[in-house]
Protein backbone atom coordinates (compact mmCIF):
# COMPACT_ATOMS: atom_id res chain seq x y z
CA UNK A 1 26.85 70.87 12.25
CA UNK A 2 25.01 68.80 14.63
CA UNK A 3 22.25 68.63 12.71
CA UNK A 4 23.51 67.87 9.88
CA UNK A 5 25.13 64.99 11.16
CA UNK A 6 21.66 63.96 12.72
CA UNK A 7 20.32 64.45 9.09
CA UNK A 8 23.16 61.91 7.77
CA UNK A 9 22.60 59.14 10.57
CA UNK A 10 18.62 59.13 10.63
CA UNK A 11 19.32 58.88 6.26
CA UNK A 12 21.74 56.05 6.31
CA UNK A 13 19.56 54.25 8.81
CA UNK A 14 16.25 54.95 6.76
CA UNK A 15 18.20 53.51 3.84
CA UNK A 16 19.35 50.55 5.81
CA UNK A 17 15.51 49.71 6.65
CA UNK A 18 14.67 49.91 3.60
CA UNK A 19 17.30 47.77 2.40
CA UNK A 20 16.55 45.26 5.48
CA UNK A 21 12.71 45.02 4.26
CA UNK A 22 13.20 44.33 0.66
CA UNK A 23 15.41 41.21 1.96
CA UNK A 24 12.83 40.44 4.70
CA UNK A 25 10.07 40.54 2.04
CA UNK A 26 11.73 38.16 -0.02
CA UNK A 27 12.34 35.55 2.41
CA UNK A 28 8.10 35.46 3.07
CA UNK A 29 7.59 35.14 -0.85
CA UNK A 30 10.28 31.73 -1.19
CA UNK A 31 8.53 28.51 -1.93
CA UNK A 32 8.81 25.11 0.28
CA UNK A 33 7.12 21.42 -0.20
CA UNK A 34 7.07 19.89 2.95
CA UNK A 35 6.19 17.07 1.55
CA UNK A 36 4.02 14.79 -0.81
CA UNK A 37 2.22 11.92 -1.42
CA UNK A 38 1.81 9.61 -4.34
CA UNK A 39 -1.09 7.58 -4.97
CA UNK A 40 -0.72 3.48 -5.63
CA UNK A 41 -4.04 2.07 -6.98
CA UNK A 42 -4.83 -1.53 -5.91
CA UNK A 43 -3.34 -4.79 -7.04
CA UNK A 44 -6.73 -5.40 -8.82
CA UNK A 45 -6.14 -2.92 -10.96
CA UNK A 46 -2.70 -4.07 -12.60
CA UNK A 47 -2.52 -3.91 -16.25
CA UNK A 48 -0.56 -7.48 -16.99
CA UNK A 49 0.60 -8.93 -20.18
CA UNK A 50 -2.40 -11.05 -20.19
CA UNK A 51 -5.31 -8.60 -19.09
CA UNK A 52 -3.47 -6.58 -21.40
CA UNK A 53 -4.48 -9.07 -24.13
CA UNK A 54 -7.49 -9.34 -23.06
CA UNK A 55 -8.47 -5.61 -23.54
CA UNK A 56 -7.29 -5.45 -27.25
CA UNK A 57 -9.03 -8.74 -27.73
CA UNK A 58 -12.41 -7.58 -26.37
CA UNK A 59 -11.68 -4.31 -29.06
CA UNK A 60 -14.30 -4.61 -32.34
CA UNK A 61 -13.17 -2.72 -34.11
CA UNK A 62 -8.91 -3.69 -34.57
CA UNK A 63 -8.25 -5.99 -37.34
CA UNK A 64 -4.92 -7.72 -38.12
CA UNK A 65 -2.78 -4.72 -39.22
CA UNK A 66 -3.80 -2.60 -36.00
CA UNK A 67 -3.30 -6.04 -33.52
CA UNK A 68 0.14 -5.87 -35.17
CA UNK A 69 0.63 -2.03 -34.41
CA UNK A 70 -0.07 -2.10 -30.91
CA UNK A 71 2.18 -4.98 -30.27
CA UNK A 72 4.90 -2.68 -31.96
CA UNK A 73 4.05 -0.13 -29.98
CA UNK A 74 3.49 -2.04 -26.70
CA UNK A 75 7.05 -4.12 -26.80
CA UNK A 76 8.77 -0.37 -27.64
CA UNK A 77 7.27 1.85 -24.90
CA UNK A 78 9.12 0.58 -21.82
CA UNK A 79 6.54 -0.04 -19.75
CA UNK A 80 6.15 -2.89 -17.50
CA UNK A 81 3.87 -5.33 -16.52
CA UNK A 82 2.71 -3.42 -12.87
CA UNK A 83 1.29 -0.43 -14.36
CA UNK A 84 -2.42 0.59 -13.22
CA UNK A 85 -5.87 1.37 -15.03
CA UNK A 86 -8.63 2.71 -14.43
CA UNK A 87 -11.82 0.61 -12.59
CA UNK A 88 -14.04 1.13 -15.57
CA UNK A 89 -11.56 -0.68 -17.95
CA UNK A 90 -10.23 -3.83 -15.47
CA UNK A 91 -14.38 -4.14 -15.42
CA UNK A 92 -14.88 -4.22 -19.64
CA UNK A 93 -16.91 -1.27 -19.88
CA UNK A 94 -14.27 0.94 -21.57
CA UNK A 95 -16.45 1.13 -24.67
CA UNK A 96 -19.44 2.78 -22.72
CA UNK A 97 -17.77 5.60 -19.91
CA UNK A 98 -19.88 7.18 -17.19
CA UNK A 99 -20.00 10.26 -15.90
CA UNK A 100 -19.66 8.46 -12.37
CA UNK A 101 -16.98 6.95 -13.91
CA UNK A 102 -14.85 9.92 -13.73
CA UNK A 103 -15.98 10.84 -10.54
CA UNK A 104 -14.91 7.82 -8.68
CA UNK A 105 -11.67 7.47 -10.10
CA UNK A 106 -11.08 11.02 -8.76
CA UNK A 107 -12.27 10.89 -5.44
CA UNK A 108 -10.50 7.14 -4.67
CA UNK A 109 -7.25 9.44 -5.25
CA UNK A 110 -8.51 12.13 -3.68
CA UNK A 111 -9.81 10.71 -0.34
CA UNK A 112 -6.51 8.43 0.17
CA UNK A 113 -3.24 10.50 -1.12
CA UNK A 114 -4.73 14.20 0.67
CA UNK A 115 -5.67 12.06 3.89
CA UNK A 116 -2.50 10.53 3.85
CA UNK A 117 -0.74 13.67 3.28
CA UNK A 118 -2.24 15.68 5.89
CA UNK A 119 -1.65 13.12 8.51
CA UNK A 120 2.15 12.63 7.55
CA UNK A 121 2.34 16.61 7.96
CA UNK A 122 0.40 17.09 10.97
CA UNK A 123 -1.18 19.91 9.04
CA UNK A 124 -5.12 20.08 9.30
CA UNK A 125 -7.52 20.69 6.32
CA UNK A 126 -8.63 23.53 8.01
CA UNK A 127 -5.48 25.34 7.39
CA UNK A 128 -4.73 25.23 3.99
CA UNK A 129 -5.31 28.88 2.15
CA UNK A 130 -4.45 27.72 -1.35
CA UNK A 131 -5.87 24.30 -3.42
CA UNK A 132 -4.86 24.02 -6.79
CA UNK A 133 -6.46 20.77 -8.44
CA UNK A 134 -5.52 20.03 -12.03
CA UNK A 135 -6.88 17.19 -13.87
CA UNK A 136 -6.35 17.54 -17.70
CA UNK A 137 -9.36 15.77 -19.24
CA UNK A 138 -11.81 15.53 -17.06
CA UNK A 139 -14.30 18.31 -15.79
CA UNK A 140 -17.64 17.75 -13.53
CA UNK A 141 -19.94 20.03 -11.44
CA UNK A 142 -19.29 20.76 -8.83
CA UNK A 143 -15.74 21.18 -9.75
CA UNK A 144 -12.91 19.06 -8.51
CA UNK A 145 -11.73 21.59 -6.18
CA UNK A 146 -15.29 21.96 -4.22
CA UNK A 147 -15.29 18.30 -3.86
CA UNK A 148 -12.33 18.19 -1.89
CA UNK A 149 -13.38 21.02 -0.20
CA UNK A 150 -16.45 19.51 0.59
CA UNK A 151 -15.05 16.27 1.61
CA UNK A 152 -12.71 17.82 3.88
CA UNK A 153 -14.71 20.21 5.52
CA UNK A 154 -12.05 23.41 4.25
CA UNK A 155 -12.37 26.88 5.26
CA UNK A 156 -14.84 29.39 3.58
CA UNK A 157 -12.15 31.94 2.71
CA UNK A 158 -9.88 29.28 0.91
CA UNK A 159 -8.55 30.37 -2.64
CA UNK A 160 -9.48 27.10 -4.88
CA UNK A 161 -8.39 26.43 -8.53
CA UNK A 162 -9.35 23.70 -10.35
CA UNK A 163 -7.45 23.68 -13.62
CA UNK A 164 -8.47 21.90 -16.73
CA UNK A 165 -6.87 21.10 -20.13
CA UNK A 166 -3.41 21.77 -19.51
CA UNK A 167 -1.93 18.50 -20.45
CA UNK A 168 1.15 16.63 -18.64
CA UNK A 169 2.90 19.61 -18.32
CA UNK A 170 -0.20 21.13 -15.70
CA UNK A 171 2.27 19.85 -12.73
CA UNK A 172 4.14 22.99 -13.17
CA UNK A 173 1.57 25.31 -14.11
CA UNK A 174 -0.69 24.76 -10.72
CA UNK A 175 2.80 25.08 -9.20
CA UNK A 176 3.07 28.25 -11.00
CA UNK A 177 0.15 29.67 -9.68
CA UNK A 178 0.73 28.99 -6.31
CA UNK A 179 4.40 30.73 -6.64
CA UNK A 180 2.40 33.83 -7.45
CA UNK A 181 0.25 33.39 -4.85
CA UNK A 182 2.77 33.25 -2.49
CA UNK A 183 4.57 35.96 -3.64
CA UNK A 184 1.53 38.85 -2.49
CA UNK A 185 0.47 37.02 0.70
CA UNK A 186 2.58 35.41 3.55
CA UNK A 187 2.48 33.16 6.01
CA UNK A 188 0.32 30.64 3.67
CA UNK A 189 0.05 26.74 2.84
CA UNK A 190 -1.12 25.70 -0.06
CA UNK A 191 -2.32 21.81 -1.57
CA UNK A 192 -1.26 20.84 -5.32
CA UNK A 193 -3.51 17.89 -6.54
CA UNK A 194 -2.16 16.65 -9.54
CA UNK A 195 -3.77 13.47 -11.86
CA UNK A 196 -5.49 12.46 -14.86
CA UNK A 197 -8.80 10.83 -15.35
CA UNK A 198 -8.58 7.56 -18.00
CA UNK A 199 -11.66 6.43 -17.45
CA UNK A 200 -13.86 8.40 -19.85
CA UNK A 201 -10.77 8.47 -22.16
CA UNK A 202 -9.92 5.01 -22.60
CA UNK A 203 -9.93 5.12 -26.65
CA UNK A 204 -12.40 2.04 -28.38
CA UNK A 205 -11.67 2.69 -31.83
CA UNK A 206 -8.96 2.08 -34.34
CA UNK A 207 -7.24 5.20 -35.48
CA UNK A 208 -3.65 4.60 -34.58
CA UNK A 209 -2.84 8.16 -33.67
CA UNK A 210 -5.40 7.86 -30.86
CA UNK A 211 -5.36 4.06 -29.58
CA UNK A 212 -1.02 5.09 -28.59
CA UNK A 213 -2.27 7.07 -26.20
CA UNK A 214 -4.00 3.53 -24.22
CA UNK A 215 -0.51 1.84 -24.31
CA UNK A 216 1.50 5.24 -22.51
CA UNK A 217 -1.35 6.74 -20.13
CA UNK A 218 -2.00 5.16 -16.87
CA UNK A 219 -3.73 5.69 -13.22
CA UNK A 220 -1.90 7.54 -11.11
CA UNK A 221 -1.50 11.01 -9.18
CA UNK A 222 0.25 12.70 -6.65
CA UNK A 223 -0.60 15.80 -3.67
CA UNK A 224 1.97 17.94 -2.60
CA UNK A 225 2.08 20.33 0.56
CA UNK A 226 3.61 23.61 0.26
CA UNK A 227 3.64 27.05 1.61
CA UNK A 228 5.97 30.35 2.59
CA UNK A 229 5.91 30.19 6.38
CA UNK A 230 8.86 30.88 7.90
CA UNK A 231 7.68 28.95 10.81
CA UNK A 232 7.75 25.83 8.91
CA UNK A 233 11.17 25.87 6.79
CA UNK A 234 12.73 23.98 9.12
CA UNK A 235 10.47 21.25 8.30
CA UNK A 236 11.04 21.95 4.16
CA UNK A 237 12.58 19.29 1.89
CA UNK A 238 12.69 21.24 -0.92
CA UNK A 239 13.00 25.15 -2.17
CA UNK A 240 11.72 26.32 -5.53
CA UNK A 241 14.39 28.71 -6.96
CA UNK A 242 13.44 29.39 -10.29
CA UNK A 243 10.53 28.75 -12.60
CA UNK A 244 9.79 28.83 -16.39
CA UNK A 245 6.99 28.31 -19.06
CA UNK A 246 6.96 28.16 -22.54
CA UNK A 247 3.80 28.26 -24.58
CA UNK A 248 3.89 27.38 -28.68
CA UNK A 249 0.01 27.64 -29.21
CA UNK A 250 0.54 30.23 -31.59
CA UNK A 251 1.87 27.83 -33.52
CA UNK A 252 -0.28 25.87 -35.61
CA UNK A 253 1.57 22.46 -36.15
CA UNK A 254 2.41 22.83 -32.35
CA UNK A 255 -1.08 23.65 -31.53
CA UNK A 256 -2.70 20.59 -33.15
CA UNK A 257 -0.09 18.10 -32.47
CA UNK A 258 -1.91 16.96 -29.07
CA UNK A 259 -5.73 16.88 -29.01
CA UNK A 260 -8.55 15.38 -27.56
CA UNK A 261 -11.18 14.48 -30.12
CA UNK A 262 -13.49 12.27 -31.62
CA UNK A 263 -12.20 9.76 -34.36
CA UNK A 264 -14.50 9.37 -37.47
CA UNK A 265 -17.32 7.53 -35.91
CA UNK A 266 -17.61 9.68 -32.92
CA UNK A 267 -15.47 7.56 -30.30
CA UNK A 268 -13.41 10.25 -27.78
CA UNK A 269 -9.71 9.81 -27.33
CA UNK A 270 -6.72 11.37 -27.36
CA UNK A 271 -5.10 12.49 -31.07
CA UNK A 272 -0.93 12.14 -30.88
CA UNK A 273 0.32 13.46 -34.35
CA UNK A 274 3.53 12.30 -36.01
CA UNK A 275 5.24 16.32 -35.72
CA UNK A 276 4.73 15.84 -31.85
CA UNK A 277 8.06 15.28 -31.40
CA UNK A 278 9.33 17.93 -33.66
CA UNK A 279 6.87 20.53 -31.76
CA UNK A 280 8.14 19.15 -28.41
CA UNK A 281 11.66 20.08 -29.37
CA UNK A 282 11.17 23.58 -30.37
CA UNK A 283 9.55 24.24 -26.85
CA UNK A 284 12.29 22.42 -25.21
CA UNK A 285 15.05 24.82 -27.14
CA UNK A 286 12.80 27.73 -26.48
CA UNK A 287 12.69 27.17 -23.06
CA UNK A 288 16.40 26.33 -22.02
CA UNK A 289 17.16 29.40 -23.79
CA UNK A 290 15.25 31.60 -20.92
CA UNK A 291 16.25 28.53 -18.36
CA UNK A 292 20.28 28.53 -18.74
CA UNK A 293 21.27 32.07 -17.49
CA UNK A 294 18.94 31.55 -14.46
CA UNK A 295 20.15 28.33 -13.33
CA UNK A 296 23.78 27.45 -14.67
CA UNK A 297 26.89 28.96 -13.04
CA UNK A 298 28.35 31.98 -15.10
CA UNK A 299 31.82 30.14 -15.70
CA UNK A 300 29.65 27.93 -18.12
CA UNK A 301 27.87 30.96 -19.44
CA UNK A 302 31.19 32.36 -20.54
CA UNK A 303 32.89 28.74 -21.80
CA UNK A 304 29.59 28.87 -23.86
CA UNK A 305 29.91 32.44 -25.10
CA UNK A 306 33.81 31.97 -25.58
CA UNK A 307 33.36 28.54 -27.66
CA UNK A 308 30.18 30.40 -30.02
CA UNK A 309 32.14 33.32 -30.62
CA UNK A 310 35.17 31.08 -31.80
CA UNK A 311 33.28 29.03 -34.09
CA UNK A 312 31.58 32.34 -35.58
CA UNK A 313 34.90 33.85 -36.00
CA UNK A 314 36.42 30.64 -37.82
CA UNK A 315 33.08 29.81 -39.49
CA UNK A 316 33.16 26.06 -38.64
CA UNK A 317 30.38 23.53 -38.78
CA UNK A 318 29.18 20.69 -36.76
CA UNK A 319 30.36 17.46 -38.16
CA UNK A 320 26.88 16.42 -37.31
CA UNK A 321 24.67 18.43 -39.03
CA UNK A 322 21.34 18.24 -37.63
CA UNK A 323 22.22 17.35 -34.25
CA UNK A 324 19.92 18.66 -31.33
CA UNK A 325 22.53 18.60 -28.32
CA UNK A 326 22.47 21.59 -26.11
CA UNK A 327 26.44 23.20 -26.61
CA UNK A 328 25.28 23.95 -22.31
CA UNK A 329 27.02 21.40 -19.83
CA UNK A 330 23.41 21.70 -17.62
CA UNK A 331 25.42 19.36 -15.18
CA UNK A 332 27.54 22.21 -14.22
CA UNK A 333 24.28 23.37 -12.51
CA UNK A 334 22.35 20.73 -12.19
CA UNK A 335 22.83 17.82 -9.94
CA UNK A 336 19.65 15.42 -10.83
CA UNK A 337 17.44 15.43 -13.81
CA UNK A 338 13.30 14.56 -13.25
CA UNK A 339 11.98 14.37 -16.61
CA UNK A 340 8.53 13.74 -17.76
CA UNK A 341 8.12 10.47 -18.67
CA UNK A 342 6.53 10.89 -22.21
CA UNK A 343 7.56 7.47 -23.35
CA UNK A 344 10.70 6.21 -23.95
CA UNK A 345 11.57 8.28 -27.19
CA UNK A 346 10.67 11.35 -25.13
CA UNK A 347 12.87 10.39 -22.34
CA UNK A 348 16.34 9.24 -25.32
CA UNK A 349 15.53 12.70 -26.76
CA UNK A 350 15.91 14.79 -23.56
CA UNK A 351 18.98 12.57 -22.34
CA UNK A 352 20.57 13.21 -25.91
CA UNK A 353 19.70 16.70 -26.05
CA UNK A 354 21.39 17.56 -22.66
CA UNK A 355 23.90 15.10 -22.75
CA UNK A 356 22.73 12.55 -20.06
CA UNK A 357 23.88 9.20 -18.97
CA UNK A 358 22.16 6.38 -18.07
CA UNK A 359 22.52 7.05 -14.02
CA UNK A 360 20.91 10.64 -15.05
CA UNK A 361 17.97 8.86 -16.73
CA UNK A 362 17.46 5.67 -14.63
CA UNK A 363 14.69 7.57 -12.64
CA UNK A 364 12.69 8.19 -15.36
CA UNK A 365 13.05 5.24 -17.24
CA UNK A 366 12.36 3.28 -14.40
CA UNK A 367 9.42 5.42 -13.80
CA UNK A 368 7.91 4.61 -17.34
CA UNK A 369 8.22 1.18 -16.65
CA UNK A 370 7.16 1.12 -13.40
CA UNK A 371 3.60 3.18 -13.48
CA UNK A 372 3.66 4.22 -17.04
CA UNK A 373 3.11 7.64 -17.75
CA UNK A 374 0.95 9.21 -15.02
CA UNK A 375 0.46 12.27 -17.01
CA UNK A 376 1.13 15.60 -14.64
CA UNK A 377 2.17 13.41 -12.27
CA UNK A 378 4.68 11.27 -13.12
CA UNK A 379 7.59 14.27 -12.41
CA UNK A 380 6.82 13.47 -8.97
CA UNK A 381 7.24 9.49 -8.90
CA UNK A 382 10.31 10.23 -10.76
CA UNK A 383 11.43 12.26 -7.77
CA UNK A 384 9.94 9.78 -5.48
CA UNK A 385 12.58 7.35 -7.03
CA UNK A 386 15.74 9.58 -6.51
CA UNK A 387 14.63 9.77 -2.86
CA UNK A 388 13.43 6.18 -1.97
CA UNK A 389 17.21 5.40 -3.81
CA UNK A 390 18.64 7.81 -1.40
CA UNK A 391 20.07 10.42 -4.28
CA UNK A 392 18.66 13.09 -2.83
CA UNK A 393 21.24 15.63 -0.38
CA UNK A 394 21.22 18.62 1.14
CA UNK A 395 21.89 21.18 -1.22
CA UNK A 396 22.03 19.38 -4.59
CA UNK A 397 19.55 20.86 -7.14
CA UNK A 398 16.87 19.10 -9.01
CA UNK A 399 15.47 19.97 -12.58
CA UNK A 400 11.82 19.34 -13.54
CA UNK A 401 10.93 19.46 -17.05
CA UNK A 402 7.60 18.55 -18.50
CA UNK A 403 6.07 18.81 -22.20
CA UNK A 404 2.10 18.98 -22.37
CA UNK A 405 -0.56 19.77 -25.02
CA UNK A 406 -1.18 23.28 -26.45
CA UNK A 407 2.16 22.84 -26.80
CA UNK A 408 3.78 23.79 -23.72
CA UNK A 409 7.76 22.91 -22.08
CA UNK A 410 7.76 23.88 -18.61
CA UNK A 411 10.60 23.40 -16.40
CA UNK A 412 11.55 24.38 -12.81
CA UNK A 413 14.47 24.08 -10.39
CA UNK A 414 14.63 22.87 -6.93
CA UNK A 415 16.92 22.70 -3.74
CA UNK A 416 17.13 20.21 -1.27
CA UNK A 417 16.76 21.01 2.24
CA UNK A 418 17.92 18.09 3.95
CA UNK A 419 19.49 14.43 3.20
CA UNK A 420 16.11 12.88 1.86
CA UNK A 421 15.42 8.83 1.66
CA UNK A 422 11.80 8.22 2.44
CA UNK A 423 10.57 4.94 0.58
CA UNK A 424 7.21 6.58 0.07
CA UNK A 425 5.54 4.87 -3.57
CA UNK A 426 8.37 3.02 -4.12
CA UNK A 427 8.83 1.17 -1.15
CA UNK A 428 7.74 -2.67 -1.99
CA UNK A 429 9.69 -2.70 -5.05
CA UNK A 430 12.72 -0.68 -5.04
CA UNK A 431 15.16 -2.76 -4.19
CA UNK A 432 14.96 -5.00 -7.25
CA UNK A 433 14.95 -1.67 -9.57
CA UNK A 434 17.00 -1.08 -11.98
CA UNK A 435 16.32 -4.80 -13.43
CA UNK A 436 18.59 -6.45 -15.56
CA UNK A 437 16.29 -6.00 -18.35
CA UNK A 438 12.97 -3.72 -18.76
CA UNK A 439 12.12 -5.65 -21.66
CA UNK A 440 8.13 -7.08 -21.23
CA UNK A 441 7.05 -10.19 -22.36
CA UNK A 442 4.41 -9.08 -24.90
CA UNK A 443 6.61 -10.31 -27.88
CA UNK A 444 7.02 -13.73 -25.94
CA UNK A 445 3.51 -13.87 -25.58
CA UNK A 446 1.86 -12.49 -28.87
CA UNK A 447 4.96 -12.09 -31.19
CA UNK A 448 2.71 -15.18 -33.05
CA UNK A 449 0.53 -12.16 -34.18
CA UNK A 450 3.53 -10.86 -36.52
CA UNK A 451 3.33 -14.16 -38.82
CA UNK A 452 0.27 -13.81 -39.72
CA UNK A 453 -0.40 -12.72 -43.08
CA UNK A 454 -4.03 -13.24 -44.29
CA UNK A 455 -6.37 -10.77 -42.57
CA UNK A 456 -9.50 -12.08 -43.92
CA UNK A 457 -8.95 -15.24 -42.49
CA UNK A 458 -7.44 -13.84 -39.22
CA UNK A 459 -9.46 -15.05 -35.97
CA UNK A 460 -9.08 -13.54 -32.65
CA UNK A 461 -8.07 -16.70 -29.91
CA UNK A 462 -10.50 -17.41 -27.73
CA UNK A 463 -7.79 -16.93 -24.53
CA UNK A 464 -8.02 -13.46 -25.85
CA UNK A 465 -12.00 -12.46 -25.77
């Protein structure tokens, strides 16, 4: 009997150990940022209304009809005057990229935003494990990630990945990657570098599916800090709790909607095709359809299962017909929204889709029009908004979603650690944001253009060359 009882007890507390080190495991797989840091080119580098001119007026090869289209284009995008280029372009030798080109742009972002970083942190270069570097459209050797290595004098045995071609929506990917890293190996801190090199894509030629992409793209990039110590989630701002990816390259349309080629006489840009946005929305359904359960509370699950099952039973229609919006209240779950910022019809098509107000897309839009669209790394100076306005509190929950070429929708959710309100990026200017208006002055300046009818007569200004 006694033993038998011994049997029992030593089970129970095998099972209880067991039990105990499936939960203990977990908490050494969770995912922190301690923090990040944006990078903010120099004033010198501030694509204004006029300089603005200036570039499309030094531009051969536009005529009258295309002068027209980018001012369409231009007044429409919602970005502002204090966007940034790259060094190659403020300098007029867009037409004729270097290889050093590239380079440079890199490593100015590289030697200030990862030195700044690691000195905000107190964490040394020596002890990061994991660097993920993605940079869509640029690729040298040595790669990316050995330069930084290099630079910083890193350890031997660090894991580097330097991805490549992944498109705005890389962000999320590289973040991806370092989930699953830190899901097999504990105690580990890892560097996302996130950015996009313009300069040997800065598009010279007049196809109008490829010279969009010079009035949306801009300088930019960001470096965030992360790991799975335990040691350091005191120090945490924010928790990843759930990730997902969605990948259409199977599809055709989707496939070819986003590309970087050469136009017919051989000059390299990037292709934007008029289904983009159609291609962009099946990846977005597609991907809140694996996103919902995981993130929105399961009284909303059944209100949305309840009101389906009605509507099946009584065989009614939306009044609408084609509309897009999401029957989900995401707000249920979600407390505030970082979307990519596209452009301006990408961010109206995400707020309709999920039902958004203006307060809900302010950070984006004000993003756009602030630094333009930084590529992979304009989710984070749309989250470095919602801080530096103070948004941010302990325990709300923050939604990234991104759309990239390929075509991918990626989307992950985060929770705040602690009340967060650090300026960072934003801090010389955020006090007069939102404006009154975020309308630019490029119709002021060249709405002229528009009454112009005869082409073959049509002379550039000289203000403008």
């Amino acid at each position: 009997m006694e033993f038998l009882t011994l049997y029992y007890v030593v089970t129970l507390l095998y099972l209880c150990f067991l039990i105990w080190k499936v939960f203990d495991q977990r908490r050494d797989q969770e995912c922190y940022i301690l923090d990040y840091q944006h990078y903010k080119p120099g004033d010198e580098r501030k694509l204004g209304t006029d300089y603005c001119g200036k570039i499309i007026g030094r531009n051969e090869n536009l005529g009258l009809n295309e002068y027209k289209f980018l001012l369409k284009a231009i007044v429409s995008s919602g970005i502002g005057e204090e966007t940034y280029g790259p060094r190659n372009v403020m300098e007029g030798r867009e037409a004729n990229p270097t290889l050093m080109d590239g380079i440079t742009e890199m490593e100015e972002f590289f030697h200030d935003s990862i030195a700044k970083l690691l000195a905000k942190t107190g964490i040394s270069a020596s002890e990061i494990d994991v660097l993920v570097v993605n940079v869509s459209m640029f690729s040298s050797v040595p790669s990316l990630t050995s330069r930084i290595v290099n630079h910083y004098k890193m350890r031997q045995d660090i894991k580097a990945y330097n991805l490549t071609g992944m498109g705005c929506s890389a962000s999320l990917i590289s973040l991806d990657i370092i989930r699953n890293v830190f899901k097999s190996q504990k105690n580990k801190c890892a560097l996302l570098v996130t950015s996009e090199s313009l300069s040997p894509n800065w598009y010279s030629g007049n196809d109008r599916s490829m010279i969009l992409a010079n009035c949306l793209f801009r300088a930019g990039g960001c470096v965030i800090l992360l790991t799975n110590k335990r040691s350091l989630k005191h120090r945490a701002i924010l928790k990843l709790k759930c990730l997902v990816r969605t990948h259409h390259g199977a599809r055709e349309d989707a496939f070819t909607c986003c590309n970087q080629m050469e136009d017919d006489q051989g000059r390299l840009g990037f292709y934007l095709a008029k289904n983009l946005p159609k291609a962009a929305t099946r990846a977005f359904v597609d991907n809140l359809r694996v996103l919902s359960p995981k993130i929105l509370p399961t009284r909303e699950l059944l209100r949305f299962m309840f009101v389906s099952l009605i509507k099946k039973l009584t065989k009614t229609k939306s009044a609408g017909g084609g509309s897009t919006k999401s029957p989900l209240n995401f707000k249920t779950g979600v407390d505030h929204f970082c979307l990519h910022t596209g452009g301006k019809a990408v961010i109206d098509g995400i707020g309709m889709s999920l039902d958004l107000c203006e307060y809900d897309l302010e950070p984006a839009r004000m993003t756009l029009h602030r630094f333009g669209n930084t590529s992979a790394s304009s989710l984070w100076y749309v989250l470095g908004y919602m801080e530096a306005k103070k948004r941010l509190k302990k325990g709300d929950r923050v939604l990234m979603i991104s759309f990239g070429a390929g075509f991918k929708c990626n989307s992950c959710l985060w929770e705040v650690m602690k009340d967060l309100g650090d300026r960072n990026v934003w801090d010389d200017c955020i006090d007069s944001y939102p404006p009154e208006s975020l309308a630019n002055p490029f119709m002021e300046k060249f709405g002229w253009i528009n009454s112009v009818e005869d082409a073959s007569t049509f002379k550039m200004p000289d203000f403008l060359k």
